[in-house]
C-alpha atoms as a PDB file:
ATOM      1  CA  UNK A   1      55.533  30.140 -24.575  1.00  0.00           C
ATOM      2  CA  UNK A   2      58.434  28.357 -25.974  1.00  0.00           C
ATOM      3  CA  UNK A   3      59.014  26.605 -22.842  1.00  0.00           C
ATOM      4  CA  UNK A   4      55.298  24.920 -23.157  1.00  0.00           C
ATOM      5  CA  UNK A   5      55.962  24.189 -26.800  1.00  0.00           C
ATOM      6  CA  UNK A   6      58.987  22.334 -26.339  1.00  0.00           C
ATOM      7  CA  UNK A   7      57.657  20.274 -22.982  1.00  0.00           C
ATOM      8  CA  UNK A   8      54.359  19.747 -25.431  1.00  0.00           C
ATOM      9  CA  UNK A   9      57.066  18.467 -28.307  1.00  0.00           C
ATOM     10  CA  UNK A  10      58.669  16.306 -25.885  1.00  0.00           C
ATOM     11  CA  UNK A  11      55.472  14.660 -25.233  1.00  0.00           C
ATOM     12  CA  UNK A  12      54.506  14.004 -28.471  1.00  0.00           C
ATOM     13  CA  UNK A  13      57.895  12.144 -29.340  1.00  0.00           C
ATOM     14  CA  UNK A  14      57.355   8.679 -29.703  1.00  0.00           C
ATOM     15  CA  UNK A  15      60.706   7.897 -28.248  1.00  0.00           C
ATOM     16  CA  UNK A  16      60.238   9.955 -24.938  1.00  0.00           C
ATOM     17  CA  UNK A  17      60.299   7.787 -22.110  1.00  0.00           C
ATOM     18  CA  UNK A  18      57.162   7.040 -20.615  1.00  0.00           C
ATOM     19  CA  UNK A  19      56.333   6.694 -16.880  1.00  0.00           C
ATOM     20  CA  UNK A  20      55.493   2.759 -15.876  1.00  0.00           C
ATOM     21  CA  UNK A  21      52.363   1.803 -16.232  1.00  0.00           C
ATOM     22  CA  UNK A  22      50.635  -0.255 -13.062  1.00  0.00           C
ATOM     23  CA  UNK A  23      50.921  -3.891 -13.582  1.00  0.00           C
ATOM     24  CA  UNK A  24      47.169  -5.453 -11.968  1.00  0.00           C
ATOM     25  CA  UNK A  25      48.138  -8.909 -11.649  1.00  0.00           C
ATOM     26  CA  UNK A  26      51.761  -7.879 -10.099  1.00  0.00           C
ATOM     27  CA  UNK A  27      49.829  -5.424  -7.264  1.00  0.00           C
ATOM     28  CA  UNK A  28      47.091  -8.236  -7.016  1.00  0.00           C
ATOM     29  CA  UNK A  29      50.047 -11.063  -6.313  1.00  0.00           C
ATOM     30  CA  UNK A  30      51.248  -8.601  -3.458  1.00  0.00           C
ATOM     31  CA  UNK A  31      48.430  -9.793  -1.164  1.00  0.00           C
ATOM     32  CA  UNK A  32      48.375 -13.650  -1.438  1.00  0.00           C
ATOM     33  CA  UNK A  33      51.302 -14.783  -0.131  1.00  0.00           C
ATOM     34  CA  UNK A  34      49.283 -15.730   3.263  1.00  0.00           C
ATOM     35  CA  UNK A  35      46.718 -17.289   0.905  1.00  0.00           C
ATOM     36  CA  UNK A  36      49.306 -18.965  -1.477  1.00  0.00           C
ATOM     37  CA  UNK A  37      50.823 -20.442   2.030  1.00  0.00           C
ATOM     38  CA  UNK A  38      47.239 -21.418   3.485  1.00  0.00           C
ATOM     39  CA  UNK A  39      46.387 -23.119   0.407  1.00  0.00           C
ATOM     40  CA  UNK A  40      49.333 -25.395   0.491  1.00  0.00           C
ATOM     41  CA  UNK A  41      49.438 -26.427   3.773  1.00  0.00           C
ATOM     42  CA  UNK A  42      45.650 -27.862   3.186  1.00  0.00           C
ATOM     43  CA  UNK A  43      47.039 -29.738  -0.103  1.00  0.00           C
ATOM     44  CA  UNK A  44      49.992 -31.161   2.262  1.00  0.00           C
ATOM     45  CA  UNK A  45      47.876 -32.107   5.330  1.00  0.00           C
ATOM     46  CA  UNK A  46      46.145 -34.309   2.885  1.00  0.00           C
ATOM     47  CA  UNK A  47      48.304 -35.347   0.772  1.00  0.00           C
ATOM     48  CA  UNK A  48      49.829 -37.159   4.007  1.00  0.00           C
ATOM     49  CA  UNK A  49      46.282 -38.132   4.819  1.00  0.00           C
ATOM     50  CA  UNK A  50      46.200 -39.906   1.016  1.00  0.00           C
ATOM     51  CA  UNK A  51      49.852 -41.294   1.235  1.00  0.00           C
ATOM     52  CA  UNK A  52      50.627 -42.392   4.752  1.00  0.00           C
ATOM     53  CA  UNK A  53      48.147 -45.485   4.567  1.00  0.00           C
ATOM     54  CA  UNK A  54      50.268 -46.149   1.454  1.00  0.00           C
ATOM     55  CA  UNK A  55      53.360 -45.855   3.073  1.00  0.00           C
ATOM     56  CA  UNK A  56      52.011 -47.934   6.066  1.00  0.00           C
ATOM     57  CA  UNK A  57      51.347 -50.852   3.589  1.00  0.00           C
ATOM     58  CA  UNK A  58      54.444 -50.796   1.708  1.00  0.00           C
ATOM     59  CA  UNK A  59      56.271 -50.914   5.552  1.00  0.00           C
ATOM     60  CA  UNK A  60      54.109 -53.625   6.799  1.00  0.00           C
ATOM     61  CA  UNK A  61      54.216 -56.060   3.547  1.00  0.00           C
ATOM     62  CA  UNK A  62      58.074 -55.982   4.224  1.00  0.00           C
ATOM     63  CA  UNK A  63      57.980 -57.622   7.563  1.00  0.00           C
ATOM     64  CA  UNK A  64      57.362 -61.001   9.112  1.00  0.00           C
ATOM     65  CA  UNK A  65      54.263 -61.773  11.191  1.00  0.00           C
ATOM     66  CA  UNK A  66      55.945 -60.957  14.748  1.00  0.00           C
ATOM     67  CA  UNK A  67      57.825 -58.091  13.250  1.00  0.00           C
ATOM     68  CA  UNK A  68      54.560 -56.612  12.367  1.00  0.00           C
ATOM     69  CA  UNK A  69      53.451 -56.788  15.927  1.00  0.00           C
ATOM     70  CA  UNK A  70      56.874 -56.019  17.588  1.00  0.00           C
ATOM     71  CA  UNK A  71      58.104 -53.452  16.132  1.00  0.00           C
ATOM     72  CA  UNK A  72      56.577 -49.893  15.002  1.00  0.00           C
ATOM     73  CA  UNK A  73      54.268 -50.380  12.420  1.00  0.00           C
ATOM     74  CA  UNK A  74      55.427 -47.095  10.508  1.00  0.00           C
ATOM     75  CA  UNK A  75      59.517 -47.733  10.285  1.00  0.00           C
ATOM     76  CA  UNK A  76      60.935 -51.666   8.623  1.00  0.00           C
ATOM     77  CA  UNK A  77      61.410 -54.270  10.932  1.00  0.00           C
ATOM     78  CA  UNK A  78      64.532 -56.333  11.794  1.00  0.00           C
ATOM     79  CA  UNK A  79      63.928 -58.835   9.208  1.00  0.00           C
ATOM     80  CA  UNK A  80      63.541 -57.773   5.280  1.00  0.00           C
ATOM     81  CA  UNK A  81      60.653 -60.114   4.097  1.00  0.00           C
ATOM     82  CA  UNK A  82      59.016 -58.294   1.247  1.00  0.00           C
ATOM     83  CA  UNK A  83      60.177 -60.853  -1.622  1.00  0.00           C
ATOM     84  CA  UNK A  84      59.623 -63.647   0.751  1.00  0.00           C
ATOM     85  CA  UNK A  85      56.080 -62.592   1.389  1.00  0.00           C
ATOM     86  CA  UNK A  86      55.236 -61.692  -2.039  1.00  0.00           C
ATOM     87  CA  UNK A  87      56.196 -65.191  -3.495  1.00  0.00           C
ATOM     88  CA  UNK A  88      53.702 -66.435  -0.643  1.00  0.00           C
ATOM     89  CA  UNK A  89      51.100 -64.134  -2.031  1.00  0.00           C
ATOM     90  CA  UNK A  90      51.897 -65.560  -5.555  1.00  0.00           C
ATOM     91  CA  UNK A  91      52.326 -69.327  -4.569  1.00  0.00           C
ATOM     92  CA  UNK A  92      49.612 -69.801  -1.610  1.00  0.00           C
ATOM     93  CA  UNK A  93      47.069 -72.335  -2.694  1.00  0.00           C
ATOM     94  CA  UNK A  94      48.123 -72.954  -5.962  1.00  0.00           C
ATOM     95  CA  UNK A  95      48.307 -69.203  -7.257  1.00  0.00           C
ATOM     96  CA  UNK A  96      44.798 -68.332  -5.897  1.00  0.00           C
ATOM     97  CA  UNK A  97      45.602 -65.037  -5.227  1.00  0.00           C
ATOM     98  CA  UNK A  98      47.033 -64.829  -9.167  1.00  0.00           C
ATOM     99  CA  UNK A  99      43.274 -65.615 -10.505  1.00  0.00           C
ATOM    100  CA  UNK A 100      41.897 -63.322  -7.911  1.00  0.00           C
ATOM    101  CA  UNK A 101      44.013 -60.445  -9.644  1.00  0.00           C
ATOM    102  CA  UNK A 102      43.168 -61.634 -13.224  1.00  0.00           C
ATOM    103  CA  UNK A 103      39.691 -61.883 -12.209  1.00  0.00           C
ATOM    104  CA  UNK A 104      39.812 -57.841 -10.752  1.00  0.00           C
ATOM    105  CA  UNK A 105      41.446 -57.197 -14.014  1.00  0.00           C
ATOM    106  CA  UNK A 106      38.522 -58.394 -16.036  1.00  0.00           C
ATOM    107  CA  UNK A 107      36.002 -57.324 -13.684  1.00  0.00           C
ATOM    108  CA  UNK A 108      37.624 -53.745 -13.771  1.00  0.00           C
ATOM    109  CA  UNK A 109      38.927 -53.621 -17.419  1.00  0.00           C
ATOM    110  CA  UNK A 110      35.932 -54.527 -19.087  1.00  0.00           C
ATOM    111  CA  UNK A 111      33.343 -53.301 -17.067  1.00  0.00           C
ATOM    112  CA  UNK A 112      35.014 -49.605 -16.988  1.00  0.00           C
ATOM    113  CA  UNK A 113      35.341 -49.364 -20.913  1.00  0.00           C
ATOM    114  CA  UNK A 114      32.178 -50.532 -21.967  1.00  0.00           C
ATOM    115  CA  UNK A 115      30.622 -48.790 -19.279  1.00  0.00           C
ATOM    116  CA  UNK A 116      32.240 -45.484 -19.996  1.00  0.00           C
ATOM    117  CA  UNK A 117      31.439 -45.992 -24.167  1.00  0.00           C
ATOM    118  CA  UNK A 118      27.447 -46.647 -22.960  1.00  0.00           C
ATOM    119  CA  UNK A 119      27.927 -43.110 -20.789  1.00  0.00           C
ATOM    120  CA  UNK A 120      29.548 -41.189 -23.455  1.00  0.00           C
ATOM    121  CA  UNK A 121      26.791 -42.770 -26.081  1.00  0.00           C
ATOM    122  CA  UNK A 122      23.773 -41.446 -23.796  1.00  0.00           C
ATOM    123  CA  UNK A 123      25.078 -38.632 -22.344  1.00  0.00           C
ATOM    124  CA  UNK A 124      25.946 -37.383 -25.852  1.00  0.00           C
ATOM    125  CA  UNK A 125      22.534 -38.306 -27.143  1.00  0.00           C
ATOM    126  CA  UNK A 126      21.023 -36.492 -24.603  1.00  0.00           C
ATOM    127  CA  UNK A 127      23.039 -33.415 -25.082  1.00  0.00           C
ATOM    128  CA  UNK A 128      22.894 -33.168 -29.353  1.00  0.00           C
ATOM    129  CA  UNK A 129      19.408 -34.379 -29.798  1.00  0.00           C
ATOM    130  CA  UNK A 130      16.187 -33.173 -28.754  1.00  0.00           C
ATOM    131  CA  UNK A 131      13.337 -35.637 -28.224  1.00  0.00           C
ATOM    132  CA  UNK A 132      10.322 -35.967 -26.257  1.00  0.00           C
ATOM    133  CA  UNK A 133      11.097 -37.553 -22.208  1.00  0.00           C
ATOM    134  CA  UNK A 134      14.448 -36.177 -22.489  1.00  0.00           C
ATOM    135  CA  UNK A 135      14.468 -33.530 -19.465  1.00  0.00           C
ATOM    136  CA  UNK A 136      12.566 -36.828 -17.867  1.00  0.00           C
ATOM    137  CA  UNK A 137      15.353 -39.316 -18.656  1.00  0.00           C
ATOM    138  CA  UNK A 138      17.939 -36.844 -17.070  1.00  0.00           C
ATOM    139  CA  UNK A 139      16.015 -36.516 -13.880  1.00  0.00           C
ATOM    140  CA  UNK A 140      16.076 -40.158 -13.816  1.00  0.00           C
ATOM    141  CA  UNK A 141      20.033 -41.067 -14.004  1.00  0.00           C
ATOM    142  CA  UNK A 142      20.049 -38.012 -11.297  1.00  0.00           C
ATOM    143  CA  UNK A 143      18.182 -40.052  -9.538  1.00  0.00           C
ATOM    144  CA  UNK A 144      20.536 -43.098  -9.923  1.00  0.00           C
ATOM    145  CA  UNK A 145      23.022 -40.997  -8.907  1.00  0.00           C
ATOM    146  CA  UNK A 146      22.044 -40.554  -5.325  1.00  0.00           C
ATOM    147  CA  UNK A 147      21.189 -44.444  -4.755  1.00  0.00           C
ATOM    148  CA  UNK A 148      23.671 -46.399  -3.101  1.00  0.00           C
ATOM    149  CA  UNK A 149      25.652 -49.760  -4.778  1.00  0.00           C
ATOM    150  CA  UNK A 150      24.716 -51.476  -1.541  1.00  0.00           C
ATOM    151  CA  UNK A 151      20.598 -50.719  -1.837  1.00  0.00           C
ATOM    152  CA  UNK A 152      20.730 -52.293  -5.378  1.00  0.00           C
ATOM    153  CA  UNK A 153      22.929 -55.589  -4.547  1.00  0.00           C
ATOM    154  CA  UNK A 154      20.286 -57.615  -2.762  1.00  0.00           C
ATOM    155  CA  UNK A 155      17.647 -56.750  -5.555  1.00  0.00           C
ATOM    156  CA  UNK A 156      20.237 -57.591  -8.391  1.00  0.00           C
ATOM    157  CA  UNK A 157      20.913 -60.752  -6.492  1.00  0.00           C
ATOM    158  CA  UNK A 158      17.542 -62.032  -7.294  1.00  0.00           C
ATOM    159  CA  UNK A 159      17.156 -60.908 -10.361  1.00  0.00           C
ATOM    160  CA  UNK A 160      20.167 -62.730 -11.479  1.00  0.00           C
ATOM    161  CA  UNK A 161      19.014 -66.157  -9.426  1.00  0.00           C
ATOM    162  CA  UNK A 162      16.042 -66.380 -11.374  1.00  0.00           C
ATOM    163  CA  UNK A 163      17.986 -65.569 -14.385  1.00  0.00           C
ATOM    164  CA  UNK A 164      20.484 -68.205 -13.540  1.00  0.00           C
ATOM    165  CA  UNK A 165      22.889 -66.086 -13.484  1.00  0.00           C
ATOM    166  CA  UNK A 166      24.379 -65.670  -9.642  1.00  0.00           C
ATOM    167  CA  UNK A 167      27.368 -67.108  -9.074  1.00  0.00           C
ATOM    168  CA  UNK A 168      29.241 -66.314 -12.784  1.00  0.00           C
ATOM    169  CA  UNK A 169      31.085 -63.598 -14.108  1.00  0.00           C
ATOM    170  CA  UNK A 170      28.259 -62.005 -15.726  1.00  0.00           C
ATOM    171  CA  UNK A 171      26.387 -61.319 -11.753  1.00  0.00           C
ATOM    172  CA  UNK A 172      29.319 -59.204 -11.310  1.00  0.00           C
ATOM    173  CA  UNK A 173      30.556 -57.415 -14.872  1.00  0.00           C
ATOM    174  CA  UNK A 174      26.953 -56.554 -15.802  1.00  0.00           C
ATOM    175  CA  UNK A 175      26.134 -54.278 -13.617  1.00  0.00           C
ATOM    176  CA  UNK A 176      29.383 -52.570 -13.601  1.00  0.00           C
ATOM    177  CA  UNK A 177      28.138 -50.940 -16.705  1.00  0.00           C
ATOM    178  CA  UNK A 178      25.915 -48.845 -15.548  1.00  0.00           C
ATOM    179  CA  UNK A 179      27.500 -45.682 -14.425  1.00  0.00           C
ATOM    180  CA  UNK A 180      24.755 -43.116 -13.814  1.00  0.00           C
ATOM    181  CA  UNK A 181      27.792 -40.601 -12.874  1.00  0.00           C
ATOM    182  CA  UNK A 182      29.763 -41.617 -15.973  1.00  0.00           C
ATOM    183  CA  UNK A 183      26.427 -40.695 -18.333  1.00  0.00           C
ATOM    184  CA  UNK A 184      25.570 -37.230 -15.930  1.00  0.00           C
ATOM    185  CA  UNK A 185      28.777 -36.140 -16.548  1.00  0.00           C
ATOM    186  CA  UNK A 186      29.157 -37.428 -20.527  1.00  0.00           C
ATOM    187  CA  UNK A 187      25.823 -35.395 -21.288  1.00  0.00           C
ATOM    188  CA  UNK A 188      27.111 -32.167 -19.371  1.00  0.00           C
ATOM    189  CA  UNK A 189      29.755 -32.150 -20.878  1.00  0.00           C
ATOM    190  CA  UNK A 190      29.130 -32.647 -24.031  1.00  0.00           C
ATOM    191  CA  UNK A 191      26.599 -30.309 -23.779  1.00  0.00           C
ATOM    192  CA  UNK A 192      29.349 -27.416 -23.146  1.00  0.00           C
ATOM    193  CA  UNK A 193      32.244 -28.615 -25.596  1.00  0.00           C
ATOM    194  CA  UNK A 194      30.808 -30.404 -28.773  1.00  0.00           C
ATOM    195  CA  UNK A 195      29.673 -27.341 -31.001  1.00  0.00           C
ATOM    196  CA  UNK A 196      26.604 -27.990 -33.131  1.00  0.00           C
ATOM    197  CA  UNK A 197      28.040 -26.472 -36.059  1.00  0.00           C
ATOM    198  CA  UNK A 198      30.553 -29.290 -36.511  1.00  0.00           C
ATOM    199  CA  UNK A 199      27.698 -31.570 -36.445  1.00  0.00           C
ATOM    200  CA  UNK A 200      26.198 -29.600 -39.056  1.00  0.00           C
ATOM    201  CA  UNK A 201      29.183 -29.597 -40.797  1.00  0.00           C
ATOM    202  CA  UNK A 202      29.979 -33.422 -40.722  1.00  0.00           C
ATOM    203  CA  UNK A 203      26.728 -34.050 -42.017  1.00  0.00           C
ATOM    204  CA  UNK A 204      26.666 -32.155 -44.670  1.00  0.00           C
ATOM    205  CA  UNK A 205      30.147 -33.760 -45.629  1.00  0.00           C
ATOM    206  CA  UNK A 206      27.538 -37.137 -45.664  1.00  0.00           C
ATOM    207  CA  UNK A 207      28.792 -38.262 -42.462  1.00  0.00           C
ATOM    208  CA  UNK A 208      26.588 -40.619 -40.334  1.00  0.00           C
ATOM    209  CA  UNK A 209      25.140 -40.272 -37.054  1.00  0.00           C
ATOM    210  CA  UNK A 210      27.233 -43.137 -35.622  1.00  0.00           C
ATOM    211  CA  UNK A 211      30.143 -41.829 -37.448  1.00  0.00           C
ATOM    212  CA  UNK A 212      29.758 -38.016 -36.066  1.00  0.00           C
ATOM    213  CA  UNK A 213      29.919 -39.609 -32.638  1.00  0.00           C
ATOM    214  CA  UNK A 214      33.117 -41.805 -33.112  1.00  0.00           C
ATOM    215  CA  UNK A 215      34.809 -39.593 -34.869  1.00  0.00           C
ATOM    216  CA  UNK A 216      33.941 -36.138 -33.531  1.00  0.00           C
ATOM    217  CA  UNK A 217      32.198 -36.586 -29.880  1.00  0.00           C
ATOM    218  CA  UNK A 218      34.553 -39.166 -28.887  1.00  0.00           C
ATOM    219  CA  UNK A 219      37.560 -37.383 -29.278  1.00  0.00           C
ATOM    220  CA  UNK A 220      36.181 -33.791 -28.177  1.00  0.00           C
ATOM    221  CA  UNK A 221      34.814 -35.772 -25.231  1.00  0.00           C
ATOM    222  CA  UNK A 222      37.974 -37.333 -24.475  1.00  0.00           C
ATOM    223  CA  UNK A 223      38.969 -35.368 -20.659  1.00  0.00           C
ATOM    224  CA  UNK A 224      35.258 -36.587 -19.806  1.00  0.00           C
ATOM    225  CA  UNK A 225      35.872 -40.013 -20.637  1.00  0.00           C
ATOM    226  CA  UNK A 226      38.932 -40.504 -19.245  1.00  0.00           C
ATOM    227  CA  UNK A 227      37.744 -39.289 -16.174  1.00  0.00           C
ATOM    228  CA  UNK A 228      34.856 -41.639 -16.259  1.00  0.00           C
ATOM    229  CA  UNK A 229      36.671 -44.387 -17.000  1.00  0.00           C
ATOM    230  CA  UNK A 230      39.041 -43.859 -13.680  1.00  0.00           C
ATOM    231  CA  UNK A 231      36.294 -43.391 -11.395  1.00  0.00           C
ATOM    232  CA  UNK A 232      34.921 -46.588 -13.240  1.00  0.00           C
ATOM    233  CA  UNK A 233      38.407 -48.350 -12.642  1.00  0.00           C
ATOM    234  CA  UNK A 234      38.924 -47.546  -9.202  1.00  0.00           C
ATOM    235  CA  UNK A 235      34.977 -48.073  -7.932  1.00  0.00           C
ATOM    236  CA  UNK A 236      34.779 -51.615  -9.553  1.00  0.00           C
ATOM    237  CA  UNK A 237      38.294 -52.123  -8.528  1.00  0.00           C
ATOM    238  CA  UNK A 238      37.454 -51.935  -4.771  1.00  0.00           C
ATOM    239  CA  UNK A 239      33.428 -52.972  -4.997  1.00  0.00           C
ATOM    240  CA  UNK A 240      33.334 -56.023  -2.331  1.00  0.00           C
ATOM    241  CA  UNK A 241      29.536 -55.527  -1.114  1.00  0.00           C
ATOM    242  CA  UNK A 242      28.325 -57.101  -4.755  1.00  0.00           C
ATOM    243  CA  UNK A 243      30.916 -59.638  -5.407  1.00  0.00           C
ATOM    244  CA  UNK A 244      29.913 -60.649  -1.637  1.00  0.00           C
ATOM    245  CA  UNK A 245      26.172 -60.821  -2.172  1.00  0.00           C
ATOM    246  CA  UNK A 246      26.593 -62.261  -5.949  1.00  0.00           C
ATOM    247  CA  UNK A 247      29.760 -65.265  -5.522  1.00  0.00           C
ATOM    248  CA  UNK A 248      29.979 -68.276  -3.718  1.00  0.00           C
ATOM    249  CA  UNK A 249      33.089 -69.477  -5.819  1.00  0.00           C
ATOM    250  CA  UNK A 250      36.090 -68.789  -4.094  1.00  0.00           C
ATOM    251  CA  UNK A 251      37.591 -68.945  -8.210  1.00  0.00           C
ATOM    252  CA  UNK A 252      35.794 -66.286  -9.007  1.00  0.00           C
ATOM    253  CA  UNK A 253      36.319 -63.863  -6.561  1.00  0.00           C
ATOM    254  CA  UNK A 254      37.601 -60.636  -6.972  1.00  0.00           C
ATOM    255  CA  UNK A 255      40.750 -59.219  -5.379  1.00  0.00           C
ATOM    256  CA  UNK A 256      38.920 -57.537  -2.093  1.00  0.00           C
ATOM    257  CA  UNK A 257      37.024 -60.672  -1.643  1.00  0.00           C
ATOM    258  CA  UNK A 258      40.123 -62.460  -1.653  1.00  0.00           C
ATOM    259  CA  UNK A 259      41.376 -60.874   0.645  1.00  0.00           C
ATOM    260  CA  UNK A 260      39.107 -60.148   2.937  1.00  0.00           C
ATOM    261  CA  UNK A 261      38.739 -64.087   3.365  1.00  0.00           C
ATOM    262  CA  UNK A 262      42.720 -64.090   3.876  1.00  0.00           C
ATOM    263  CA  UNK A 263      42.033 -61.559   7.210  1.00  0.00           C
ATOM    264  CA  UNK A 264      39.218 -63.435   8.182  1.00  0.00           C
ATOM    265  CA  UNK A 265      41.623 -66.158   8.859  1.00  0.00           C
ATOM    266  CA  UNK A 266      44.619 -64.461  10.628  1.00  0.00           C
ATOM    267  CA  UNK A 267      42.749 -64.870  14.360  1.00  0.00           C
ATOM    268  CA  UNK A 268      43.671 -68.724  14.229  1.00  0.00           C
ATOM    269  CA  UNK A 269      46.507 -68.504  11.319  1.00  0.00           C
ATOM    270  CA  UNK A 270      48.620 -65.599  11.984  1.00  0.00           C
ATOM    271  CA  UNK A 271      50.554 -66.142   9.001  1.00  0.00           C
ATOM    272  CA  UNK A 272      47.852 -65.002   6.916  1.00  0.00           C
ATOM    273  CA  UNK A 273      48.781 -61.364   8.276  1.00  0.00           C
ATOM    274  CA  UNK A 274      52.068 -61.416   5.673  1.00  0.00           C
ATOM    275  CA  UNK A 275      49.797 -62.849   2.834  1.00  0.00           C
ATOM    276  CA  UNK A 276      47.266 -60.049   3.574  1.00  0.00           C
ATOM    277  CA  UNK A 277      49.975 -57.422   3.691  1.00  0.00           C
ATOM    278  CA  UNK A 278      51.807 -58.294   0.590  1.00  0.00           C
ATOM    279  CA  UNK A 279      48.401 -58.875  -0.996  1.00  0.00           C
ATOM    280  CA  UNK A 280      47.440 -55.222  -0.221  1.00  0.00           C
ATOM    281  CA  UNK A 281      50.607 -54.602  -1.898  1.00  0.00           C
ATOM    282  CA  UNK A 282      50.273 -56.214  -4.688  1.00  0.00           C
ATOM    283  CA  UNK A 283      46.751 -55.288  -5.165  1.00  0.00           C
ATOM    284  CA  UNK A 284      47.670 -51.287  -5.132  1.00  0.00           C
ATOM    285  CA  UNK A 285      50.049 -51.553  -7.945  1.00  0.00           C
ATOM    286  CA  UNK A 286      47.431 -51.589 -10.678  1.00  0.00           C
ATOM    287  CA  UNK A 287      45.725 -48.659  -9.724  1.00  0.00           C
ATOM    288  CA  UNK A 288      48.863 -46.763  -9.699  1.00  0.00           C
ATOM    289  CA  UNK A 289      50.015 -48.211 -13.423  1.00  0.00           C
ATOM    290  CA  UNK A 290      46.017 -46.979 -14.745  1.00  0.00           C
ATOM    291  CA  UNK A 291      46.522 -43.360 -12.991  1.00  0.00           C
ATOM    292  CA  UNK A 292      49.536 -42.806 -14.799  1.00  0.00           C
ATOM    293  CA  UNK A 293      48.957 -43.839 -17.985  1.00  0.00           C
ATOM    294  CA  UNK A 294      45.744 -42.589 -18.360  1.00  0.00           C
ATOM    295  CA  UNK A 295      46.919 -38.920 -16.924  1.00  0.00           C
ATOM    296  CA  UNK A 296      48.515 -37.625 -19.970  1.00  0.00           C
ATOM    297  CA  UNK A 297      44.533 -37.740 -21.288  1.00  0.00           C
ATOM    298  CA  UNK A 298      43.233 -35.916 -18.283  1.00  0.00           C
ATOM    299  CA  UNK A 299      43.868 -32.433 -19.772  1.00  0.00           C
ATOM    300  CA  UNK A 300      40.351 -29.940 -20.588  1.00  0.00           C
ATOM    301  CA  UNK A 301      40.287 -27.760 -23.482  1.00  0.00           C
ATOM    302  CA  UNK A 302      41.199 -30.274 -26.387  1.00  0.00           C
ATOM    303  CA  UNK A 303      39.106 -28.068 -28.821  1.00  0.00           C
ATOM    304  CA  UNK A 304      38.177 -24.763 -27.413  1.00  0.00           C
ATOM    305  CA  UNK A 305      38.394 -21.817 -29.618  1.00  0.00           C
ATOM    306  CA  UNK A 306      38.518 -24.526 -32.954  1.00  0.00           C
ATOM    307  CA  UNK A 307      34.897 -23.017 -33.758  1.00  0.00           C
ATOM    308  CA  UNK A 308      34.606 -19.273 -34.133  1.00  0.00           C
ATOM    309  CA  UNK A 309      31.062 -17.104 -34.074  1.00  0.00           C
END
């Protein structure tokens, strides 16, 4: 009897040592080594699917014209020409390819903010107010979201003709700012991550319904619209089927129509091959420059957990 009263003491001491306890997420890490290793050899087979084109341009704008055929097109050639191309690029024709880059940077810079403000502006409408059509209105920019840039472009090119407006800036920037993407995704989001009871509060405070939005859904909103406004970037960036179909003025062409009527031209001039090279170049850089300023805004989660049931 004492014996079991003194192991039953021991127990009951606070400071007795205690057996480990089973960690669940150490014995669950045991087993993924062979998935941790298959997972990252899929994100390196394509990251080199993503970065050797890159590293094929940056190679290739560095050469001359028989370089580029002479030697192997993935390692330099015997002549260091990227600064001597590039000034090409810059100089060719006056500094065409200068107003090609400014005109991608209007094209793209304008037509991505205002067109991710008009998303965030319907898709938060959509999501914080209820009104008749509004389940029909969805359906619809679902709909937009499966048609094609290239099944609107010949349609939108007579529109704007009988406008009077093919052939100008505004054939190409206006309808850039329709993103049916940019407003699906603004109005799910939204949907998910702007609590109602801040709306409630702000208006009791006497804040307006514009003001709620600016001040409130814009900044919860913020991962959404960032993201919108990159895929906006990048797909006006690199549109050439509507600048095609819409411009006949080689001054207002946009970076990939530039180009593309450099190439066209390197069967009978080959020395449009180093002006297309350094061009591609040239023309990746801002891209780049928008990815990483804008990443330090691509984070989730700005305001989870600041409203409590």
């Amino acid at each position: 009897m004492t014996a079991a009263v003194s192991a039953r003491t021991a127990t009951a001491r606070p400071d007795a040592p205690r057996a480990a306890e089973p960690d669940p997420a150490h014995d669950a890490g045991r087993g993924r080594p062979a998935t941790t290793i298959l997972v990252t050899g899929v994100l390196v087979v394509v990251a080199i699917y993503f970065l050797v084109p890159v590293y094929w341009v940056v190679v290739a704008a560095t050469k001359t014209t028989d370089d580029l055929f002479g030697t192997n097109g993935f390692w330099f050639g015997d002549t260091f020409a990227l600064f001597d191309n590039i000034g090409a690029v810059l100089t060719y024709d006056g500094g065409i390819f200068v107003r090609w880059l400014g005109n991608s940077v209007l094209y793209a810079g304008v037509g991505a903010v205002l067109a991710t403000y008009l998303a965030a502006a319907g898709g938060y409408a959509l999501a914080k107010y209820a009104f008749r059509g509004r389940n029909l209105i969805f359906g619809l920019v679902l709909g937009g979201v499966l048609v094609p840039g290239t099944a609107t472009a010949l349609p939108l090119f007579l529109l704007f003709s009988q406008l009077g407006l093919a052939n100008t800036y505004a054939s190409v920037l206006v309808p850039s700012l329709v993103s049916p993407f940019g407003f699906f995704l603004c109005r799910i989001y939204a949907d998910s991550t702007v609590d109602q009871s801040l709306i409630e509060a702000a208006r009791i405070d006497g804040a307006g319904e514009l003001r709620i939005f600016h001040t409130i859904g814009l900044r919860i909103m913020t991962p959404a619209l960032v993201t919108v406004l990159l895929f906006q970037i990048v797909g006006i960036w690199n549109n050439y089927f509507l600048p095609l179909v819409m411009l006949s003025d080689q001054d207002l062409y946009p970076i990939t129509l530039g180009l593309n009527n450099w190439n066209s031209q390197t069967d009978r001039l080959p020395e449009f091959y180093e002006l297309t090279t350094g061009g591609v170049l040239l023309s990746v850089i801002p891209l780049a420059v928008a990815m990483i300023v804008l990443q330090r805004f691509w984070r989730g989660g700005l305001t989870e957990g600041a409203v409590k049931a």
